[in-house]
Protein backbone atom coordinates (compact mmCIF):
# COMPACT_ATOMS: atom_id res chain seq x y z
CA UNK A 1 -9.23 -32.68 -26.04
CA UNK A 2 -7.22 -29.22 -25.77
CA UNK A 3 -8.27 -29.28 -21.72
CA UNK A 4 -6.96 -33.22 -21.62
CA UNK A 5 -3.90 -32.46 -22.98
CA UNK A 6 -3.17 -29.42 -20.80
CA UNK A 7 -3.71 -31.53 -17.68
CA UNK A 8 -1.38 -34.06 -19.01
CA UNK A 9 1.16 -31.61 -19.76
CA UNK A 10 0.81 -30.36 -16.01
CA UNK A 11 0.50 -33.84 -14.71
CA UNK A 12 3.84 -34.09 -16.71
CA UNK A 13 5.62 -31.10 -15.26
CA UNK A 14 4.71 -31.47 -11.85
CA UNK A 15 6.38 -35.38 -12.19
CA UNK A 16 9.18 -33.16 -13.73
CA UNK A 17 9.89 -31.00 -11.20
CA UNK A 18 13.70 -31.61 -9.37
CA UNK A 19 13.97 -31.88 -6.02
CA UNK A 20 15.33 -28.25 -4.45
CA UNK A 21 19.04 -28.80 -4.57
CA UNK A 22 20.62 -26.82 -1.34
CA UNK A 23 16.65 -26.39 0.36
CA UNK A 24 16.78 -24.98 3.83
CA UNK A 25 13.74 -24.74 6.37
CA UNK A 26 12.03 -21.46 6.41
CA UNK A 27 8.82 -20.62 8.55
CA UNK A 28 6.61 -18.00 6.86
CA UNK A 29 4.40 -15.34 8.67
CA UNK A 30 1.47 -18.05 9.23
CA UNK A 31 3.71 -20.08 11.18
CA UNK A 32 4.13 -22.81 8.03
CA UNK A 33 7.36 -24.34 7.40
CA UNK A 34 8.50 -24.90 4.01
CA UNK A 35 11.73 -26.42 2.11
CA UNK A 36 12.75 -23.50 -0.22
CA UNK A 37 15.99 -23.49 -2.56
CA UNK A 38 18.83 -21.77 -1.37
CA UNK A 39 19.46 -19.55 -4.10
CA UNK A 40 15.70 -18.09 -5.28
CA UNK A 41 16.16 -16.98 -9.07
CA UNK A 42 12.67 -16.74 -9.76
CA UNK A 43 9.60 -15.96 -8.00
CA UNK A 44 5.85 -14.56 -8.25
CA UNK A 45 4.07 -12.40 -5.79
CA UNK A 46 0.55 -12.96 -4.97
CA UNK A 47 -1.77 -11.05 -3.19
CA UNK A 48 -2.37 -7.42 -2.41
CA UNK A 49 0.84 -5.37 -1.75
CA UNK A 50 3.19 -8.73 -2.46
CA UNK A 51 5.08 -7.30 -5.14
CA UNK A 52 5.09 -3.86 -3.95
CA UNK A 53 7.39 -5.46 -1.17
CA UNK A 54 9.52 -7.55 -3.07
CA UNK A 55 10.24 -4.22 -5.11
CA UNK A 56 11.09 -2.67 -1.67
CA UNK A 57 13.98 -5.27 -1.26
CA UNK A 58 15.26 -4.54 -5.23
CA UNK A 59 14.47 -8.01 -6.02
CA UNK A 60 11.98 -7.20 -8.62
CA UNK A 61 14.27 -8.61 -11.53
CA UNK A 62 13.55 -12.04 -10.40
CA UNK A 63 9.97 -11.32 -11.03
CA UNK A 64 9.04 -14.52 -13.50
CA UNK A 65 5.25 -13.37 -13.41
CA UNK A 66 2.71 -10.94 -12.43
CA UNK A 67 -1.06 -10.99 -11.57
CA UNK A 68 -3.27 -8.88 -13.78
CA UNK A 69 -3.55 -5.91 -11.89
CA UNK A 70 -0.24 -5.04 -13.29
CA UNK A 71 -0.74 -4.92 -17.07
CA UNK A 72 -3.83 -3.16 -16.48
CA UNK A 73 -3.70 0.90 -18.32
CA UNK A 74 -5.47 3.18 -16.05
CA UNK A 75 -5.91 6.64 -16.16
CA UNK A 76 -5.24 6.64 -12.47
CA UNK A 77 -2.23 4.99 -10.45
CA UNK A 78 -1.14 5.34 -7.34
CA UNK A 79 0.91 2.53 -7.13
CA UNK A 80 4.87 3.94 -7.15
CA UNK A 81 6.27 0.40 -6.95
CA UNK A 82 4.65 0.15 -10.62
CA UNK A 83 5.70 3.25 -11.67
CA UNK A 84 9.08 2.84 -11.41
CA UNK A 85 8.93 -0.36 -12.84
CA UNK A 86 6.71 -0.35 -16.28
CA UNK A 87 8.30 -3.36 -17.70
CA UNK A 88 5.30 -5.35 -15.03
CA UNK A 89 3.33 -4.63 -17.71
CA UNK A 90 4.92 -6.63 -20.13
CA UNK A 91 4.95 -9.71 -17.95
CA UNK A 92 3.41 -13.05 -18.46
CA UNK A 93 0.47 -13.08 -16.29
CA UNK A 94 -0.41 -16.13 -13.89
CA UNK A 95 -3.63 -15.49 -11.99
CA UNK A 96 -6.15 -12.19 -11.09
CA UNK A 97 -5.51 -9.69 -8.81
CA UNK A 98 -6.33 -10.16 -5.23
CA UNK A 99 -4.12 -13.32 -4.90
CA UNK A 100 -7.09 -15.31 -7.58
CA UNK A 101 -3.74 -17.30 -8.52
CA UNK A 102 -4.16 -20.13 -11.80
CA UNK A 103 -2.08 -23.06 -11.19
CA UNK A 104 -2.07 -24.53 -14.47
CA UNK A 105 -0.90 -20.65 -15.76
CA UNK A 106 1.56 -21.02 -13.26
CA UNK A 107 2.74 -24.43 -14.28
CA UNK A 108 3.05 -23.20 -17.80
CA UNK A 109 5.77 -20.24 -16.94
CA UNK A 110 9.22 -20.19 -18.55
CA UNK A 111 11.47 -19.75 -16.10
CA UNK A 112 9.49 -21.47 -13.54
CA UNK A 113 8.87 -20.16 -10.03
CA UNK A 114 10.70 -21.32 -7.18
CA UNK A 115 8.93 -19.89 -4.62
CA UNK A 116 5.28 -18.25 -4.66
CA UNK A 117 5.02 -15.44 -2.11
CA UNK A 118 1.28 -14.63 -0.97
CA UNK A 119 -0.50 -12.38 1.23
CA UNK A 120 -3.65 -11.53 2.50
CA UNK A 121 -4.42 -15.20 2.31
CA UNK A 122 -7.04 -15.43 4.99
CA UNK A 123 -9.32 -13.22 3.56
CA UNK A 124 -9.47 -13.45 -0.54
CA UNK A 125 -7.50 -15.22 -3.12
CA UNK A 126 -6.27 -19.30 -3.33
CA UNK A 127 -5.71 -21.31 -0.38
CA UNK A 128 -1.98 -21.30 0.06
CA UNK A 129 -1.39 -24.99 1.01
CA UNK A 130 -3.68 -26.16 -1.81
CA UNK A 131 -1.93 -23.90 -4.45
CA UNK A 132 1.53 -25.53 -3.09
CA UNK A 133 0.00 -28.80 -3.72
CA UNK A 134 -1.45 -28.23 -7.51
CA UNK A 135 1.69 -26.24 -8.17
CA UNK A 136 4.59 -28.19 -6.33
CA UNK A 137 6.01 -25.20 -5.59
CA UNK A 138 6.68 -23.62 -2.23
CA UNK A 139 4.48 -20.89 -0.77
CA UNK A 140 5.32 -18.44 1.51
CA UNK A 141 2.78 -16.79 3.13
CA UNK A 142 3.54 -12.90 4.65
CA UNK A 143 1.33 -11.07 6.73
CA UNK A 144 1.03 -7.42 5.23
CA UNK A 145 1.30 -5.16 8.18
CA UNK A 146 0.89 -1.71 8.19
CA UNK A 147 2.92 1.11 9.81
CA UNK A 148 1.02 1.70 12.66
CA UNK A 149 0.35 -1.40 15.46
CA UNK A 150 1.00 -4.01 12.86
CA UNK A 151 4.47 -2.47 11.93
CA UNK A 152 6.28 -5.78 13.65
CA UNK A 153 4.28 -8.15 11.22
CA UNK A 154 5.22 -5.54 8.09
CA UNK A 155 8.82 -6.20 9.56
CA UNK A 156 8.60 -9.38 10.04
CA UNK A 157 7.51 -10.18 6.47
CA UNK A 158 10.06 -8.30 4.73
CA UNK A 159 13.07 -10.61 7.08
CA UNK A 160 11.10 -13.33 5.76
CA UNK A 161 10.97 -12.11 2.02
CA UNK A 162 14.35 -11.28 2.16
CA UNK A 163 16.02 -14.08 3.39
CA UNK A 164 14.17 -16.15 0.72
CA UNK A 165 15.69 -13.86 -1.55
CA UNK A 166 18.84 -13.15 -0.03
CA UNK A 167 18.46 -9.56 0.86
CA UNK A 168 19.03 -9.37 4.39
CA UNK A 169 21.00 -6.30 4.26
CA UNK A 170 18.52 -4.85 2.25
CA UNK A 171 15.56 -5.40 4.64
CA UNK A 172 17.49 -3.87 7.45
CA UNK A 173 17.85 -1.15 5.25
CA UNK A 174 14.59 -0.14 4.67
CA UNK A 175 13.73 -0.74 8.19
CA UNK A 176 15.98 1.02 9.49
CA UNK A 177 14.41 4.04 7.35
CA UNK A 178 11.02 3.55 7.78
CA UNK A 179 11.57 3.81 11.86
CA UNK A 180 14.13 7.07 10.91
CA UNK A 181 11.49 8.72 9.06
CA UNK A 182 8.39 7.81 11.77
CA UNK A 183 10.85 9.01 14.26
CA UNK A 184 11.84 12.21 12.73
CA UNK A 185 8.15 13.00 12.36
CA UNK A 186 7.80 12.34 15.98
CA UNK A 187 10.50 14.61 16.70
CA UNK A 188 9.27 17.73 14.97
CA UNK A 189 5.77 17.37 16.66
CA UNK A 190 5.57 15.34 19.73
CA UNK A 191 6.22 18.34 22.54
CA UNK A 192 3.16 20.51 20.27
CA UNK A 193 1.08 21.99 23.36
CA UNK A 194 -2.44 20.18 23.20
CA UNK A 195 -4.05 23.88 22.29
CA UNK A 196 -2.04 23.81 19.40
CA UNK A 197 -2.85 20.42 17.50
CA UNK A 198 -5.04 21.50 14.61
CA UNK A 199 -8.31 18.89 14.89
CA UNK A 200 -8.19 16.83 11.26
CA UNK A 201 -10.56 14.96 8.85
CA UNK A 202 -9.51 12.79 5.81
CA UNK A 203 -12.27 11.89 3.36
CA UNK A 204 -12.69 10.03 0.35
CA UNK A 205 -10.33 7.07 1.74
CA UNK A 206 -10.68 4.40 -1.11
CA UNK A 207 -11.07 0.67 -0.04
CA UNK A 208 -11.34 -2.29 -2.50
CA UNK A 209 -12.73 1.05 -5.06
CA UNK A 210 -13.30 4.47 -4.69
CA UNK A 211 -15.02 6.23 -2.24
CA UNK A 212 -16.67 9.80 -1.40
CA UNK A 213 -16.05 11.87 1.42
CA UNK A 214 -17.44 10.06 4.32
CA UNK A 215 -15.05 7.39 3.63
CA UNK A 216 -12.10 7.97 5.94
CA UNK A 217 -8.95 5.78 7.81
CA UNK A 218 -9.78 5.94 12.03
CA UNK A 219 -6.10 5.33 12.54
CA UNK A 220 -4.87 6.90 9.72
CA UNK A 221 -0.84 6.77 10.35
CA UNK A 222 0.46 10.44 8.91
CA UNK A 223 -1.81 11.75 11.45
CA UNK A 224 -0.69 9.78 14.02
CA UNK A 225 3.05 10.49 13.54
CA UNK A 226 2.36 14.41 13.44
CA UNK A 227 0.71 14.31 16.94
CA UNK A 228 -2.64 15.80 14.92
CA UNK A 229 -6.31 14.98 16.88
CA UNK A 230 -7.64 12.99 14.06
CA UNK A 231 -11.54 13.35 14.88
CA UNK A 232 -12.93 9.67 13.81
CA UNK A 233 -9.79 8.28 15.93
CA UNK A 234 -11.06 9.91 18.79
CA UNK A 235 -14.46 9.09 18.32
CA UNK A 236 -13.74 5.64 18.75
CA UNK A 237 -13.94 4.62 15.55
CA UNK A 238 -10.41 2.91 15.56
CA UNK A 239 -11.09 0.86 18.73
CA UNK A 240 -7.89 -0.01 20.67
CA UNK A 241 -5.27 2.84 21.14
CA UNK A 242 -2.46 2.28 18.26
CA UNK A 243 -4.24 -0.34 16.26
CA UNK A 244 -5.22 0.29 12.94
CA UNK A 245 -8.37 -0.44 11.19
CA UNK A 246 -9.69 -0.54 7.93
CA UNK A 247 -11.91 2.43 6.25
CA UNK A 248 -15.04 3.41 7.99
CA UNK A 249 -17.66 5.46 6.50
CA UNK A 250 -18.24 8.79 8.99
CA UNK A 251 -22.32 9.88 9.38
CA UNK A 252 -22.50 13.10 7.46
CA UNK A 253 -23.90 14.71 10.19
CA UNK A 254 -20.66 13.65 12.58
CA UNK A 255 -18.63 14.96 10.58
CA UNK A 256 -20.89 18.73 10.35
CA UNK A 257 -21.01 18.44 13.94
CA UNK A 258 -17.11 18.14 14.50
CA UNK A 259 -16.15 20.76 11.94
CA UNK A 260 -12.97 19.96 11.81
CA UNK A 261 -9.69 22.85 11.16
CA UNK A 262 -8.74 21.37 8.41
CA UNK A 263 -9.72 18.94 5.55
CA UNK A 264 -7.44 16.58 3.63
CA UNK A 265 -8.91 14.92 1.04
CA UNK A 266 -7.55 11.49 -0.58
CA UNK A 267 -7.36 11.65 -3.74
CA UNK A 268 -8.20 8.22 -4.73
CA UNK A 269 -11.66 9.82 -4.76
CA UNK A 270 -11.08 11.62 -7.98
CA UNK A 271 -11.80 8.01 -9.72
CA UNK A 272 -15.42 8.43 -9.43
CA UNK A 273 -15.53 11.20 -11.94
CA UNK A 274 -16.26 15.14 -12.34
CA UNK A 275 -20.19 13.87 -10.85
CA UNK A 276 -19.07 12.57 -7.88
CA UNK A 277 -16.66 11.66 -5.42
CA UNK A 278 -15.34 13.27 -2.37
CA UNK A 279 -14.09 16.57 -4.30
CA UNK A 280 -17.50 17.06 -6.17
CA UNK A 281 -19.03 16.51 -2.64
CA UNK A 282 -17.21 19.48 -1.32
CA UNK A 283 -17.90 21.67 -4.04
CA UNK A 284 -21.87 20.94 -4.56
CA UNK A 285 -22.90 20.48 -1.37
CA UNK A 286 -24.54 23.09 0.53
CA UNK A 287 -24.03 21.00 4.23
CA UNK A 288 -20.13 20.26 3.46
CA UNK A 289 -20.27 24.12 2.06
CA UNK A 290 -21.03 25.29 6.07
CA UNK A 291 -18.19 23.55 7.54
CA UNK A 292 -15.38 26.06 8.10
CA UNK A 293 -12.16 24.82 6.51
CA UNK A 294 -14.34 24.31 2.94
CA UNK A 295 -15.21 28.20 3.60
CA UNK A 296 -11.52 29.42 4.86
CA UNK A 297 -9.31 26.98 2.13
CA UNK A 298 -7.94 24.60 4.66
CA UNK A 299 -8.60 21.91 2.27
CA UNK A 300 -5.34 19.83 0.91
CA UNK A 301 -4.98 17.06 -1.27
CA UNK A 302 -3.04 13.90 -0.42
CA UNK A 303 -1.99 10.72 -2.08
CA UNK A 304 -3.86 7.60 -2.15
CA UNK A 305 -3.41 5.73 1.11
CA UNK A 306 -4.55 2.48 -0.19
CA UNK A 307 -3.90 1.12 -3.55
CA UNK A 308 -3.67 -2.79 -3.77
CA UNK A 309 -3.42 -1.94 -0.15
CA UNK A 310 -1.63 0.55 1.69
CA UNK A 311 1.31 2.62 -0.13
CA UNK A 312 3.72 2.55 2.69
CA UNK A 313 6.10 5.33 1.18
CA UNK A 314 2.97 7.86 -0.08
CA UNK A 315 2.28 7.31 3.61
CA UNK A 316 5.27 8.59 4.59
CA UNK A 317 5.40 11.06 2.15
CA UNK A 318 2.05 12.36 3.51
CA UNK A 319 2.79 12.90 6.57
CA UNK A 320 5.49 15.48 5.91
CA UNK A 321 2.98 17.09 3.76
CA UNK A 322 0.53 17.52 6.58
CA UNK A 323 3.28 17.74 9.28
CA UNK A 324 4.27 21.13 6.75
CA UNK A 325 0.34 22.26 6.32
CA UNK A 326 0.00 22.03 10.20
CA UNK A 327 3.19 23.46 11.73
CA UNK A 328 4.59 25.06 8.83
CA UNK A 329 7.78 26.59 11.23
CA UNK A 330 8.85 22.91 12.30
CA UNK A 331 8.85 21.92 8.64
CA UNK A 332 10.57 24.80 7.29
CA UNK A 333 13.23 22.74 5.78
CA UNK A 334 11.17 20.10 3.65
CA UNK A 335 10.17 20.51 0.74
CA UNK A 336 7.04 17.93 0.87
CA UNK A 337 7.53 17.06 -3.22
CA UNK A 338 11.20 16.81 -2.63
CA UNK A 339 10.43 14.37 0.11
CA UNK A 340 8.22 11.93 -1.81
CA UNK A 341 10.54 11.51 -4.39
CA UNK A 342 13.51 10.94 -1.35
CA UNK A 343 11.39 8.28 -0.40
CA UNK A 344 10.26 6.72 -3.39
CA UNK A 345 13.38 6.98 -4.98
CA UNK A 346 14.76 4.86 -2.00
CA UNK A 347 12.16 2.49 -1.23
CA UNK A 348 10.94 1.95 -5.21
CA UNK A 349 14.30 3.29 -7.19
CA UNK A 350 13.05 6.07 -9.03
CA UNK A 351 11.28 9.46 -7.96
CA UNK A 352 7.73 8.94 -9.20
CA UNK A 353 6.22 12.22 -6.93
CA UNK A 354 5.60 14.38 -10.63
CA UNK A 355 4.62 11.36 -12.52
CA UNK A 356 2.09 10.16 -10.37
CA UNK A 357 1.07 13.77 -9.39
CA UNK A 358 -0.15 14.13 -13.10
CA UNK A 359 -2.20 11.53 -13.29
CA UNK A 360 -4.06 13.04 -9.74
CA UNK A 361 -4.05 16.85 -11.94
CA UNK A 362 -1.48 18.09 -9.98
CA UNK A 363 -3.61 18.47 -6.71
CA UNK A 364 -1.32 16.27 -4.44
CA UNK A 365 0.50 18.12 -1.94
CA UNK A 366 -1.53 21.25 -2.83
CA UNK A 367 -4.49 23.66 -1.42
CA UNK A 368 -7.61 22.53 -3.22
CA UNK A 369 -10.20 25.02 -4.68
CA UNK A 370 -13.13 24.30 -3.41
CA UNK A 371 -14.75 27.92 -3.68
């Protein structure tokens, strides 16, 4: 009876719904057109990374909803958009993480959504159209990106996003930063002889969970924008110059065999526990013991590269880091900590570097002891 009457009270609502008053055409990253209001007070994000973008463009106030990742208590985060904003925990929820949206949840919300932003829609989560359908309410699908070869489609989404929202200026904005910061970064270390690029490893990558050591990012992007020989790149393990791949797990042996100059280790890995995980690796194991960086101290700690999908600004924030571990005179006037909480404080609105940094024991940004 309870289930009968819930249907009729969505059957109800979705016969209720007005018509958009002012709706203009907008085509979203999938090439879909949609009628969407022309003043957006509400919204939800859906999907891996959504609202971490919306939060980019300040719109997170007109938040009406969040998925469930976001009330979760952890004693890990790496998110900074959720950081800076722990009033997403307090949120009504309307579906499970990874875009697993409920349309009758949805349906239920006070204020209702006008539009329903979604990514990552081809590979997990609700069918877009079919969610627009149940839901009567407009869904605009963005393709994610990344900062390396997808960077257009990152762009491209956040146009999209912000016109929606109408925070053009905004999206230009941060932009027009992200290419300022890639370029400075390029700048510092693009005319560094060939003999003098340090050969680099990053281990204990996470992807959809953590990960140990052999877990690593082919086209990792901080080393890419510090000119450093990444060794799985150039192994072939990210295909196509400048296009970016997901984690790959690295043979142990490969990775003995390459003995890279120095280690960084992502500390995502630090979820498994004080038994396991990339940093327990290093310490307890007698082949990782051999390798000469783990010997010398030329292991560092970063932060998490991808949490609910890639953390643009810890990406940034990263690179600096290494760009400082690796060619310490070109980076004598950044403070790497400083940095991170430049960037997060512009992309996310707070600086979140010594919060988050806790939760990680302090290792980001750091030598780890590995002795």
């Amino acid at each position: 009876m309870k289930k009968h009457h819930l249907s009729c009270a969505i059957l109800l609502l979705l016969l209720t719904v007005p018509a958009s008053a002012g709706a203009r055409v907008l085509t979203d990253s999938n090439g879909r057109t949609n009628d969407v209001p022309d003043k957006v007070e509400h919204a939800i994000c859906s999907g891996s990374g959504c609202l971490r973008l919306l939060t980019y463009l300040g719109a997170q106030d007109r938040i009406a909803a969040v998925d469930d990742i976001e009330v979760r208590r952890r004693k890990f985060d790496a998110r900074p958009y959720a950081i800076a904003n722990p009033q997403f925990r307090k949120m009504p929820i309307f579906g499970e993480f990874r875009g697993h949206d409920n349309p009758e949840l949805i349906l239920t919300l006070e204020p209702q959504p006008q539009v329903i932003f979604k990514t990552y829609t081809s590979s997990m989560g609700y069918d877009p159209q079919e969610l627009q359908d149940k839901t009567g309410i407009p869904v605009v699908v963005l393709d994610y990106g990344d900062l390396g070869g997808n960077r257009p489609a990152l762009y491209k989404s956040l146009r999209i996003m912000a016109k929606v929202m109408g925070r053009e200026q905004r999206a230009e904005a941060v932009i027009r930063y992200m290419d300022g910061l890639i370029a400075d970064l390029s700048r510092r270390t693009g005319d560094v002889p060939g003999q003098e690029r340090s050969t680099v490893y990053l281990g204990g990558v996470a992807f959809r969970g953590p990960h140990g050591f052999q877990s690593t990012e082919p086209a990792y992007p901080p080393f890419q924008f510090v000119n450093a020989i990444n060794l799985a790149y150039e192994a072939g393990k990210a295909g196509k110059a400048g296009k970016s791949l997901s984690q790959s797990d690295i043979a142990k042996e490969k990775i003995l065999e390459w003995n890279p100059n120095v280690l960084f280790l992502d500390l995502a890995t630090l979820q498994l526990g004080d038994d396991a995980g990339g940093l327990f690796e290093l310490r307890t194991d007698p082949a990782y013991r051999m390798l000469s960086a783990v010997k010398e101290g030329r292991v560092y700690g970063v932060l998490p590269y991808n949490w609910y999908t890639q953390n643009f600004g810890s990406i940034l924030a990263d690179a600096y880091f290494i760009g400082k571990v690796l060619h310490p005179e070109r980076f004598a006037d950044v403070d790497p900590a400083a940095k991170a909480d430049e960037i997060y404080t512009f992309l996310v609105g707070k600086p979140v570097f010594k919060e988050m940094n806790e939760l990680f024991h302090g290792m980001a940004f750091q030598p780890i002891p590995v002795n």
